[in-house]
PDB file of N, CA and C in Angstrom:
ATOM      1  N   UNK A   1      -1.484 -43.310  -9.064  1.00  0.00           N
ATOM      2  CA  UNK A   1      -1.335 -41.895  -8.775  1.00  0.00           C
ATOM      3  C   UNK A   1      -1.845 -41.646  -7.356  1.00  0.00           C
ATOM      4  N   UNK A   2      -0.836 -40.943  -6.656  1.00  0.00           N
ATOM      5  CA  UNK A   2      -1.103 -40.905  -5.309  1.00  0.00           C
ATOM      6  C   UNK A   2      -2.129 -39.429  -4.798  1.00  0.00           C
ATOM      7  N   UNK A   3      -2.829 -39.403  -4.110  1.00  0.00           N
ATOM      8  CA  UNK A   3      -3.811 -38.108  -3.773  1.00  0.00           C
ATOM      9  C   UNK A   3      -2.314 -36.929  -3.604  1.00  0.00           C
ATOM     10  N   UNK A   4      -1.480 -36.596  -3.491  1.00  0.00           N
ATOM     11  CA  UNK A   4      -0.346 -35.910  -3.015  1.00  0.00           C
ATOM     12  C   UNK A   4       0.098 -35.354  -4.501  1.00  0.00           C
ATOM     13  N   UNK A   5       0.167 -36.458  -5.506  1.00  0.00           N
ATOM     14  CA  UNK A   5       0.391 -35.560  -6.376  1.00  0.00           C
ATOM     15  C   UNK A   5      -0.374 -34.930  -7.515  1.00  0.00           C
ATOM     16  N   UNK A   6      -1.721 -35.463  -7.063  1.00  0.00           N
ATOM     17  CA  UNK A   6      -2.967 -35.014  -7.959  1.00  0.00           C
ATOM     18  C   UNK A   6      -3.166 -33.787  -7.635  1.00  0.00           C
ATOM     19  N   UNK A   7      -2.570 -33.806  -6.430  1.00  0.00           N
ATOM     20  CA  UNK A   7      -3.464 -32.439  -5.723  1.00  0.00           C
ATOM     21  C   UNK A   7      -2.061 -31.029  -5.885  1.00  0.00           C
ATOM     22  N   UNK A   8      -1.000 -31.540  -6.062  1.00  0.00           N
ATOM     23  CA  UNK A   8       0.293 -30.932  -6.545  1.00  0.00           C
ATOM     24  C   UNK A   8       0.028 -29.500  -7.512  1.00  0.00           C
ATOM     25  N   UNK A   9      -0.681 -29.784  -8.729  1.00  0.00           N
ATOM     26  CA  UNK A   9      -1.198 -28.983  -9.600  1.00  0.00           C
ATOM     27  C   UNK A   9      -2.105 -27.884  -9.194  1.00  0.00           C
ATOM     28  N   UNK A  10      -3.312 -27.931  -8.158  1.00  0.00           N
ATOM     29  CA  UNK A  10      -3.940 -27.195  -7.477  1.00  0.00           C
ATOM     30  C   UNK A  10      -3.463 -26.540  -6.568  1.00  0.00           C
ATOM     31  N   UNK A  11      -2.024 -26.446  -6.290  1.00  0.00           N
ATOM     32  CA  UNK A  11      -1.770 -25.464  -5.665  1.00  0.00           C
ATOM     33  C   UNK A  11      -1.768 -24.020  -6.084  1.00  0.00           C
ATOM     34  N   UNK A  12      -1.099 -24.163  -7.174  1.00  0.00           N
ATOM     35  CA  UNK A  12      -1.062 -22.666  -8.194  1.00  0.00           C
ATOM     36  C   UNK A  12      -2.550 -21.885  -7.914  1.00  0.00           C
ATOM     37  N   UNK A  13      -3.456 -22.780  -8.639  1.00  0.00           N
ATOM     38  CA  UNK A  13      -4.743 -22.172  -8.863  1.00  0.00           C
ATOM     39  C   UNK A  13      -4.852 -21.746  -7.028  1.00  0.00           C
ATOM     40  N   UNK A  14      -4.397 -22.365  -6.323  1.00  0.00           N
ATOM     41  CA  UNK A  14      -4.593 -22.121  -4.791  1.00  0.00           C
ATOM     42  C   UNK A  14      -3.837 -20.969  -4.063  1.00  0.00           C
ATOM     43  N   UNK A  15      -2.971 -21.043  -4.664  1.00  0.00           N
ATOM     44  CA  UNK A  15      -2.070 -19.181  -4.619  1.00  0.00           C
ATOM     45  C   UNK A  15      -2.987 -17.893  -4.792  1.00  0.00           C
ATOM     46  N   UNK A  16      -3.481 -18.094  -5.872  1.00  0.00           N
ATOM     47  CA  UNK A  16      -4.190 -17.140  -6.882  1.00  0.00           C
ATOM     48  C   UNK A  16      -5.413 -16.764  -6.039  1.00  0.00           C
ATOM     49  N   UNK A  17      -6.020 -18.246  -5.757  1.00  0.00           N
ATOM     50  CA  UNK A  17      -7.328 -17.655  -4.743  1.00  0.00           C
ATOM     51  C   UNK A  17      -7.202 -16.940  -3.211  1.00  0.00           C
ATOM     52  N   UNK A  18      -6.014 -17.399  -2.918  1.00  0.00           N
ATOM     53  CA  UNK A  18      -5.666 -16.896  -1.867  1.00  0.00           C
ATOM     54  C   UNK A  18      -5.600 -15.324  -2.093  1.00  0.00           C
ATOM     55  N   UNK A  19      -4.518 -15.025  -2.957  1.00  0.00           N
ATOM     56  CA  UNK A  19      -4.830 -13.127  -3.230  1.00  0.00           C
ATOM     57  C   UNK A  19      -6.025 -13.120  -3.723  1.00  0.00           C
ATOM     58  N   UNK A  20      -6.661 -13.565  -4.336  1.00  0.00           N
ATOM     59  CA  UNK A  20      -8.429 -13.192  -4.322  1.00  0.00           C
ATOM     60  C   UNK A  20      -9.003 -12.830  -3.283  1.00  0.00           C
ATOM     61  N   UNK A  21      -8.991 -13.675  -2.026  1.00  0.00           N
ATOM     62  CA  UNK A  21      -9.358 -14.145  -0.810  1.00  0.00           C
ATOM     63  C   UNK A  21      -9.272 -12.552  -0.235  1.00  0.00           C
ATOM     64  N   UNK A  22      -7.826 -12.559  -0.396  1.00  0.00           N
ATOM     65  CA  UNK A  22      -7.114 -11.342   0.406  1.00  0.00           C
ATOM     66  C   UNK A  22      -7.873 -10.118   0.111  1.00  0.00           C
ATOM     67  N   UNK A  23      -7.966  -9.746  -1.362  1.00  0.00           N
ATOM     68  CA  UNK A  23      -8.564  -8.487  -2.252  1.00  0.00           C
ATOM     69  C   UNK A  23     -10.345  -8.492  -1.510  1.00  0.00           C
ATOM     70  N   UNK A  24     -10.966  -9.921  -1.424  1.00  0.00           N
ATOM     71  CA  UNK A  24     -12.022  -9.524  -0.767  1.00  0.00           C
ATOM     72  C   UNK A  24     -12.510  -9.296   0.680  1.00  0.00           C
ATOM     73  N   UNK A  25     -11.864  -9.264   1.328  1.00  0.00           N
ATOM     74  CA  UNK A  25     -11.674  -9.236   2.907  1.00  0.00           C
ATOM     75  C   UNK A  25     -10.930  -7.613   2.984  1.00  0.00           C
ATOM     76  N   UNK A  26     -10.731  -7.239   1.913  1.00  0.00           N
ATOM     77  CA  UNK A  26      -9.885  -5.551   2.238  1.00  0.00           C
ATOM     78  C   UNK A  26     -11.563  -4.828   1.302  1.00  0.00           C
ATOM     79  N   UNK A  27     -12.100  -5.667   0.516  1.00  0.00           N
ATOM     80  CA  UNK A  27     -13.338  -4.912  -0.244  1.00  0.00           C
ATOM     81  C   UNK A  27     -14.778  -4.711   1.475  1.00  0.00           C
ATOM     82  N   UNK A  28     -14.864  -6.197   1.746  1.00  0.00           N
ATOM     83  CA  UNK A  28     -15.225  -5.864   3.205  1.00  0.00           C
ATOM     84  C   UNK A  28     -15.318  -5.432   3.886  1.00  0.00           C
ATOM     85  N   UNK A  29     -13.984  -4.788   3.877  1.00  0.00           N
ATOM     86  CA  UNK A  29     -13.640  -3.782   5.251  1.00  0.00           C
ATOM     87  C   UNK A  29     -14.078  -2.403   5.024  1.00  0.00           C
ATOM     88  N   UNK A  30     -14.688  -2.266   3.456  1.00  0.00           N
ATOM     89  CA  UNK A  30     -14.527  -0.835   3.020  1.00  0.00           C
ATOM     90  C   UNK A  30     -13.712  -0.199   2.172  1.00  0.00           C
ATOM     91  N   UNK A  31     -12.948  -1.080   1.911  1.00  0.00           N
ATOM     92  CA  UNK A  31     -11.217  -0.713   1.189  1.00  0.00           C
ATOM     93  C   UNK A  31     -11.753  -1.143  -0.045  1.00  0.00           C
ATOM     94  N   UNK A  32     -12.631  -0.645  -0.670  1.00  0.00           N
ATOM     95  CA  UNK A  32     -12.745  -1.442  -2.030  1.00  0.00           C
ATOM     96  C   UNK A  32     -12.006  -1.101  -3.269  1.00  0.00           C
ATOM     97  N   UNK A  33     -11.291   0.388  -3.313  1.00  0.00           N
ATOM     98  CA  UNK A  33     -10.297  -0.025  -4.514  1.00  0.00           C
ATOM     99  C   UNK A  33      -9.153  -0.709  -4.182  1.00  0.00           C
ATOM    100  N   UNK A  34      -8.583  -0.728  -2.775  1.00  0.00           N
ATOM    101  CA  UNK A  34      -7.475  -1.524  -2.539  1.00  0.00           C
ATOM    102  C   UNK A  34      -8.318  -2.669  -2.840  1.00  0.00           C
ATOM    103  N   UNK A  35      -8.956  -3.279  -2.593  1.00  0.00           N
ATOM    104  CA  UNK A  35      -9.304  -4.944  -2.748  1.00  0.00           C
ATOM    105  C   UNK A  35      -9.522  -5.253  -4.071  1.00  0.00           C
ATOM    106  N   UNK A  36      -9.849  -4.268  -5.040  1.00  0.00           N
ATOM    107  CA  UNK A  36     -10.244  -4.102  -6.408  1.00  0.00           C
ATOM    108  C   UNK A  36      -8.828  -4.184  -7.359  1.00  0.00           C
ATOM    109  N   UNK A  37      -8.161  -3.596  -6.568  1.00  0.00           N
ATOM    110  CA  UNK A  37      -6.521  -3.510  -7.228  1.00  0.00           C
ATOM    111  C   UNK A  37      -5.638  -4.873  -6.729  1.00  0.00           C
ATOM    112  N   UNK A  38      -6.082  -5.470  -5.302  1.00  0.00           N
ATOM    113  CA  UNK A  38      -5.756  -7.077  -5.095  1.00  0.00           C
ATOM    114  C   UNK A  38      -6.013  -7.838  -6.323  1.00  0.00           C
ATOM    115  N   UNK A  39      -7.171  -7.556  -6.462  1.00  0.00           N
ATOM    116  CA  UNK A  39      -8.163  -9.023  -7.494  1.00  0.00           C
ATOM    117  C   UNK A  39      -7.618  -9.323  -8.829  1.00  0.00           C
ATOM    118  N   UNK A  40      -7.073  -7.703  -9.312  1.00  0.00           N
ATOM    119  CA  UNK A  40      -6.222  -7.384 -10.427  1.00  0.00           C
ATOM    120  C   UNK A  40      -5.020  -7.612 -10.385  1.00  0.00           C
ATOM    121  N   UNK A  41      -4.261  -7.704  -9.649  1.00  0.00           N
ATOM    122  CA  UNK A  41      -3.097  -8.241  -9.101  1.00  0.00           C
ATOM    123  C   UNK A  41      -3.211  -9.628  -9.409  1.00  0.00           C
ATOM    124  N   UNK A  42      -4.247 -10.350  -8.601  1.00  0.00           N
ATOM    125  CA  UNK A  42      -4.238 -12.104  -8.834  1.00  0.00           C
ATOM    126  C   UNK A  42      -4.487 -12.580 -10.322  1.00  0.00           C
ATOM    127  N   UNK A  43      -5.188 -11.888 -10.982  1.00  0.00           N
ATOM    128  CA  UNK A  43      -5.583 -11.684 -11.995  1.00  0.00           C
ATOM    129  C   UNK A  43      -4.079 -11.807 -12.870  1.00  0.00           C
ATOM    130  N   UNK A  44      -3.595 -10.727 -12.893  1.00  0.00           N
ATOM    131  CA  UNK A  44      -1.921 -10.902 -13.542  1.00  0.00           C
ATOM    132  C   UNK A  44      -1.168 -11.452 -13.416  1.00  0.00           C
ATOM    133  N   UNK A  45      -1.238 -11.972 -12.114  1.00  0.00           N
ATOM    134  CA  UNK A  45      -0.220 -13.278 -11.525  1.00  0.00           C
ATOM    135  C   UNK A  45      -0.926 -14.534 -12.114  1.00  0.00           C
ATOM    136  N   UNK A  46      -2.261 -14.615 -11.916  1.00  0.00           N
ATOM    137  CA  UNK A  46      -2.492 -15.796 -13.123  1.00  0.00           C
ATOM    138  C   UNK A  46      -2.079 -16.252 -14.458  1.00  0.00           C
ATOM    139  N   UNK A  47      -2.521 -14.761 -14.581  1.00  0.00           N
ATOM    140  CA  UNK A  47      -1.860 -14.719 -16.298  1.00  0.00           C
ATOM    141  C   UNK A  47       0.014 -14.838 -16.292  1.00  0.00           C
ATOM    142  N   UNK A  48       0.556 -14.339 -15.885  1.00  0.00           N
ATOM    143  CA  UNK A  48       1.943 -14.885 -15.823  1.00  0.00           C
ATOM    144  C   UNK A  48       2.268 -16.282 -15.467  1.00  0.00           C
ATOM    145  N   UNK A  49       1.405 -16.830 -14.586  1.00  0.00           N
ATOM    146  CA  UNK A  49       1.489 -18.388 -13.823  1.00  0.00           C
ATOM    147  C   UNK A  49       1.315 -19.427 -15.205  1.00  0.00           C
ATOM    148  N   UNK A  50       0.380 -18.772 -15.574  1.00  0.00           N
ATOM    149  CA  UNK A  50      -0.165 -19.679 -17.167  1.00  0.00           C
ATOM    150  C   UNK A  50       0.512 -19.938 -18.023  1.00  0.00           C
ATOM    151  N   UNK A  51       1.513 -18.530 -18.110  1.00  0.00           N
ATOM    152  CA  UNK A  51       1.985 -18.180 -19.285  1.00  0.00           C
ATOM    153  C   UNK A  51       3.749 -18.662 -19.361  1.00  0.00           C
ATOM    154  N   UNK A  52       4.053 -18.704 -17.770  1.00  0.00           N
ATOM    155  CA  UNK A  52       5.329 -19.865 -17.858  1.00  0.00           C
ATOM    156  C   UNK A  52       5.336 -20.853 -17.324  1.00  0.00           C
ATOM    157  N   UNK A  53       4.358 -21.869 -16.509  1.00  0.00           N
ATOM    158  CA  UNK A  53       4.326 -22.679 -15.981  1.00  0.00           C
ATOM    159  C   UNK A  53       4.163 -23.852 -17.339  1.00  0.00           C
ATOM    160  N   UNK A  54       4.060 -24.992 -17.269  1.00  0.00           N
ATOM    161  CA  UNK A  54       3.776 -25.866 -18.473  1.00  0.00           C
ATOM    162  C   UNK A  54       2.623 -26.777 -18.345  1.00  0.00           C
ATOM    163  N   UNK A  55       1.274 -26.885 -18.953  1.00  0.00           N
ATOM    164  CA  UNK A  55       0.368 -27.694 -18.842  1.00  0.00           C
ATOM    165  C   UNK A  55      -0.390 -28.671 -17.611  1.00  0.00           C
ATOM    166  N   UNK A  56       1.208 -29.434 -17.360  1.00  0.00           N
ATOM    167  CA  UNK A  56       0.775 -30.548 -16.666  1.00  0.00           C
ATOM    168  C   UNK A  56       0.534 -29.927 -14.815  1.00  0.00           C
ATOM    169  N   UNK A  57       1.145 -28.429 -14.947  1.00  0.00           N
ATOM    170  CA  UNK A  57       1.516 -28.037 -13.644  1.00  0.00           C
ATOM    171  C   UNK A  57       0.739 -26.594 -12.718  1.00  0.00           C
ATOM    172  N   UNK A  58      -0.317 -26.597 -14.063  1.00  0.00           N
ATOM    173  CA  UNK A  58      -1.224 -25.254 -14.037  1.00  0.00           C
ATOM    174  C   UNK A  58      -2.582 -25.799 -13.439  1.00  0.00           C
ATOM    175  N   UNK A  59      -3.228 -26.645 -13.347  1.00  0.00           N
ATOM    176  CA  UNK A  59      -4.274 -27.385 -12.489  1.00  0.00           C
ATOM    177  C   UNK A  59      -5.061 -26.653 -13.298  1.00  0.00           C
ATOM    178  N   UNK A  60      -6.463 -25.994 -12.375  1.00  0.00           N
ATOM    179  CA  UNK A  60      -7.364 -24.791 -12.999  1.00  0.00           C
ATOM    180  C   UNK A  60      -7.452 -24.122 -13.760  1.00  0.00           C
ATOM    181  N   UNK A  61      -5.838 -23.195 -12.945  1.00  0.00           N
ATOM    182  CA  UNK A  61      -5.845 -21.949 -14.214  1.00  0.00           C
ATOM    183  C   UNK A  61      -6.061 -22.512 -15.892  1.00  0.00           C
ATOM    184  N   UNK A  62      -5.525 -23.497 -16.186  1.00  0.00           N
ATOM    185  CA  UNK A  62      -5.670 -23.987 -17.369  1.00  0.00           C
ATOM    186  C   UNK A  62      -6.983 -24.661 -17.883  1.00  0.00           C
ATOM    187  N   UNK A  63      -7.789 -23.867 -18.613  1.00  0.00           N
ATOM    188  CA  UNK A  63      -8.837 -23.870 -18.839  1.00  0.00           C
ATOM    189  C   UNK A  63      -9.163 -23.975 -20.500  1.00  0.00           C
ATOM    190  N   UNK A  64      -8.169 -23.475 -21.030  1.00  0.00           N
ATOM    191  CA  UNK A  64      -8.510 -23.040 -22.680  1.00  0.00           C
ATOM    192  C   UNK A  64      -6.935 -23.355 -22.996  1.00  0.00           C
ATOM    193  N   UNK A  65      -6.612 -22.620 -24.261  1.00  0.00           N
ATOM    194  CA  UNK A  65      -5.644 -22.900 -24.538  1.00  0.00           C
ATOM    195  C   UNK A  65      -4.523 -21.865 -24.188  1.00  0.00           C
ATOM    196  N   UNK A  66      -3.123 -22.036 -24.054  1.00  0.00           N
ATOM    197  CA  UNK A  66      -2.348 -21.095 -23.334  1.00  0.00           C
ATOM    198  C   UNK A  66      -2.548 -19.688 -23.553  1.00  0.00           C
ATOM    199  N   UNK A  67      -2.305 -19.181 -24.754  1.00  0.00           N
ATOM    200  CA  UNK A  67      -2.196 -17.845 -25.330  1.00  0.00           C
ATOM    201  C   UNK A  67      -3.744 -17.480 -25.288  1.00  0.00           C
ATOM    202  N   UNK A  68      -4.644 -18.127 -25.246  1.00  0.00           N
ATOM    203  CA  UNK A  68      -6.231 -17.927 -24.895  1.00  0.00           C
ATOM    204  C   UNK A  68      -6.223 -16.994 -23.247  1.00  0.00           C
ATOM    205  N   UNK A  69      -5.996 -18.222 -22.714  1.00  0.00           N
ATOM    206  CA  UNK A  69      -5.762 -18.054 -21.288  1.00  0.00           C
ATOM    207  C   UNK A  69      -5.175 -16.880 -20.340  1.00  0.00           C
ATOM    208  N   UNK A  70      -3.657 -16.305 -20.687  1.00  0.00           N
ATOM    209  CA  UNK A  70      -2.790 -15.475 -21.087  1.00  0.00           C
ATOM    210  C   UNK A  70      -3.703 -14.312 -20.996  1.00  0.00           C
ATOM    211  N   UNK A  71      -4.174 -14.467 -22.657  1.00  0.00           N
ATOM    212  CA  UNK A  71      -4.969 -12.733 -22.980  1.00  0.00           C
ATOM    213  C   UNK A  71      -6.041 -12.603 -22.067  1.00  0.00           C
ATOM    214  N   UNK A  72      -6.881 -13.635 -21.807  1.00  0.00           N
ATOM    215  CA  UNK A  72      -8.163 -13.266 -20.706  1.00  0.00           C
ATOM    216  C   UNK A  72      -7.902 -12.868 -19.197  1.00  0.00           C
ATOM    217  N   UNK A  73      -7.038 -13.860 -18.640  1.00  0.00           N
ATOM    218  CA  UNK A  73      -6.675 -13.528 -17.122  1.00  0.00           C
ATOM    219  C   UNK A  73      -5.981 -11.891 -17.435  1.00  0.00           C
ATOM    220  N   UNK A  74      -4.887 -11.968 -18.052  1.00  0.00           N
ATOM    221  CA  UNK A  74      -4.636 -10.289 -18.233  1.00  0.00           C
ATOM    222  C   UNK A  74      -5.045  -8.918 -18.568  1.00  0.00           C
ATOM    223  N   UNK A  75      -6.057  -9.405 -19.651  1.00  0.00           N
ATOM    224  CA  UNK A  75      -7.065  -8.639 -20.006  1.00  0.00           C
ATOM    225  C   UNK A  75      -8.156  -8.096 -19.103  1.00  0.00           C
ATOM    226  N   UNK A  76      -8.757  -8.854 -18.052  1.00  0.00           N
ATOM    227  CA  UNK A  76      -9.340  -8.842 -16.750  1.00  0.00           C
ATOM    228  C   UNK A  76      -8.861  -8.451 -15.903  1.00  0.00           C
ATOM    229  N   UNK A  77      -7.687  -8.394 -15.823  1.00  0.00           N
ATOM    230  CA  UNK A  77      -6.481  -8.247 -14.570  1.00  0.00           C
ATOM    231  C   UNK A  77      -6.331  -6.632 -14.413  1.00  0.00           C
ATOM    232  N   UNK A  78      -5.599  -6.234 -16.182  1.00  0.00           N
ATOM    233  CA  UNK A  78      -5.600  -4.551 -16.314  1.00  0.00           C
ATOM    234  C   UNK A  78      -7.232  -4.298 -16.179  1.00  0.00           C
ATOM    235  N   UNK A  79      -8.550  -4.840 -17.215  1.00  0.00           N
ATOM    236  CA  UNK A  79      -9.302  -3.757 -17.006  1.00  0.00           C
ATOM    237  C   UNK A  79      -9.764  -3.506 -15.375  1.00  0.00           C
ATOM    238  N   UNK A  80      -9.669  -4.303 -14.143  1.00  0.00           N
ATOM    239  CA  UNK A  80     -10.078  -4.122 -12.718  1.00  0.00           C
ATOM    240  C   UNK A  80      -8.934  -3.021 -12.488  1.00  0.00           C
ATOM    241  N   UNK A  81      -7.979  -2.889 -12.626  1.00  0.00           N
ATOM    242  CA  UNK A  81      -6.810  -2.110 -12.022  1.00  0.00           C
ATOM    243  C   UNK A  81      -7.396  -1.150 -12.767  1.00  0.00           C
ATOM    244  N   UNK A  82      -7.611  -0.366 -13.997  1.00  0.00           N
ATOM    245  CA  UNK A  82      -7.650   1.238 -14.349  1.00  0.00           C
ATOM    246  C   UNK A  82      -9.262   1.113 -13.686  1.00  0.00           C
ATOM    247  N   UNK A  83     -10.173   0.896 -13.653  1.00  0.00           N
ATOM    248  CA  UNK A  83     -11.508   1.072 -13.097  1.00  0.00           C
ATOM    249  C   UNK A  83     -11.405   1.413 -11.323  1.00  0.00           C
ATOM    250  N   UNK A  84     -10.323   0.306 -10.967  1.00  0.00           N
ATOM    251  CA  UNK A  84      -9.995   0.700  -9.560  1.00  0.00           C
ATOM    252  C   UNK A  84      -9.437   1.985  -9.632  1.00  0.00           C
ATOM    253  N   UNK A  85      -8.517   2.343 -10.476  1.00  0.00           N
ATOM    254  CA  UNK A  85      -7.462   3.881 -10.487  1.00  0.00           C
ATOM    255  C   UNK A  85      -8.042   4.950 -10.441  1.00  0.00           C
ATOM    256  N   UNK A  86      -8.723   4.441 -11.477  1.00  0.00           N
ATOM    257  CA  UNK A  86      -9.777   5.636 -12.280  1.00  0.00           C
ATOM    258  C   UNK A  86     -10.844   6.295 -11.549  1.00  0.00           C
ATOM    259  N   UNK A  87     -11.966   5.973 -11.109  1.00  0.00           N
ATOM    260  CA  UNK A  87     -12.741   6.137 -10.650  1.00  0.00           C
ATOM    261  C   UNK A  87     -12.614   7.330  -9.445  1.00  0.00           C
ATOM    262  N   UNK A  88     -13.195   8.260  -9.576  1.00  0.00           N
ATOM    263  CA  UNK A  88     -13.293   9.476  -8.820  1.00  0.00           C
ATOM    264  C   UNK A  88     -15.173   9.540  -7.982  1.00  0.00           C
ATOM    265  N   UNK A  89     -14.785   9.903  -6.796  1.00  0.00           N
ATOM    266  CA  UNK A  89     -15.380   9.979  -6.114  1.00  0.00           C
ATOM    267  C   UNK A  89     -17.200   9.076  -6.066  1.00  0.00           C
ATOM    268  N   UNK A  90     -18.077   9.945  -5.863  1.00  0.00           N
ATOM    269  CA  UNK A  90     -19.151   8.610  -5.839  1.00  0.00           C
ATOM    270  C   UNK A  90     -19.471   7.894  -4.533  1.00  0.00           C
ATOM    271  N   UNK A  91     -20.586   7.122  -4.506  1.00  0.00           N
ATOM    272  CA  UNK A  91     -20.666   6.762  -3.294  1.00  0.00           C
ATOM    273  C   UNK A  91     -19.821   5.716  -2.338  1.00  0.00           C
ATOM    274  N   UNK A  92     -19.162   4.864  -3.107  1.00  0.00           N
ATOM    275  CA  UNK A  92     -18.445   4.260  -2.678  1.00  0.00           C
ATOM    276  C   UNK A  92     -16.587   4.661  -2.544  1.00  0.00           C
ATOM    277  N   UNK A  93     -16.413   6.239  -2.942  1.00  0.00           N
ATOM    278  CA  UNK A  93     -15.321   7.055  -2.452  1.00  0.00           C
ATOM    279  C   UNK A  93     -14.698   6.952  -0.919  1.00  0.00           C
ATOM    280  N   UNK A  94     -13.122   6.607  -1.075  1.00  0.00           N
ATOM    281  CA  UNK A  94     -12.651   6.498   0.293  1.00  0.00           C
ATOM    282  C   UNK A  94     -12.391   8.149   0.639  1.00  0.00           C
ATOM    283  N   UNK A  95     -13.158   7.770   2.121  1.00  0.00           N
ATOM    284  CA  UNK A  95     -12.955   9.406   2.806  1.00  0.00           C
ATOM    285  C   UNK A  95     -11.598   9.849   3.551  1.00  0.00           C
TER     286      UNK A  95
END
């Protein structure tokens, strides 16, 4: 097995961190429900990545078992997005 295709599988999980990446560099700036609504975003795209990709081709994300996997990344995914939505004013309110 060649390093090229071991590392093949970690790309996915490497997508995902990348919009992570992204969501925290906009939380940084101040933008924290936009970056909050990124994270939730990667979050759902995980959970979809999981949920049609097949075993051998999910690297990371695959952690538990599919339909395990599935409900948690998504489950995490929506509750960051309505907390990002939701949330009215406070100290960390964009002006």
């Amino acid at each position: 097995m060649s390093t090229r295709t071991s590392l093949r599988p970690q790309l996915i999980f490497g997508l995902v961190m990348a919009v992570v990446a992204v969501g925290m560099v906009r939380i940084a700036q101040y933008h924290w429900r936009e970056g909050t609504v990124i994270i939730g975003g990667a979050l759902l795209l995980a959970a979809g990545l999981r949920a049609v990709l097949p075993p051998e081709r999910t690297g990371l994300l695959g952690i538990r078992r599919r339909a395990l996997d599935v409900l948690t990344y998504g489950v995490f995914g929506l509750m960051m997005l309505i907390v990002a939505l939701t949330i009215i004013g406070g100290p960390l309110a964009a002006s």
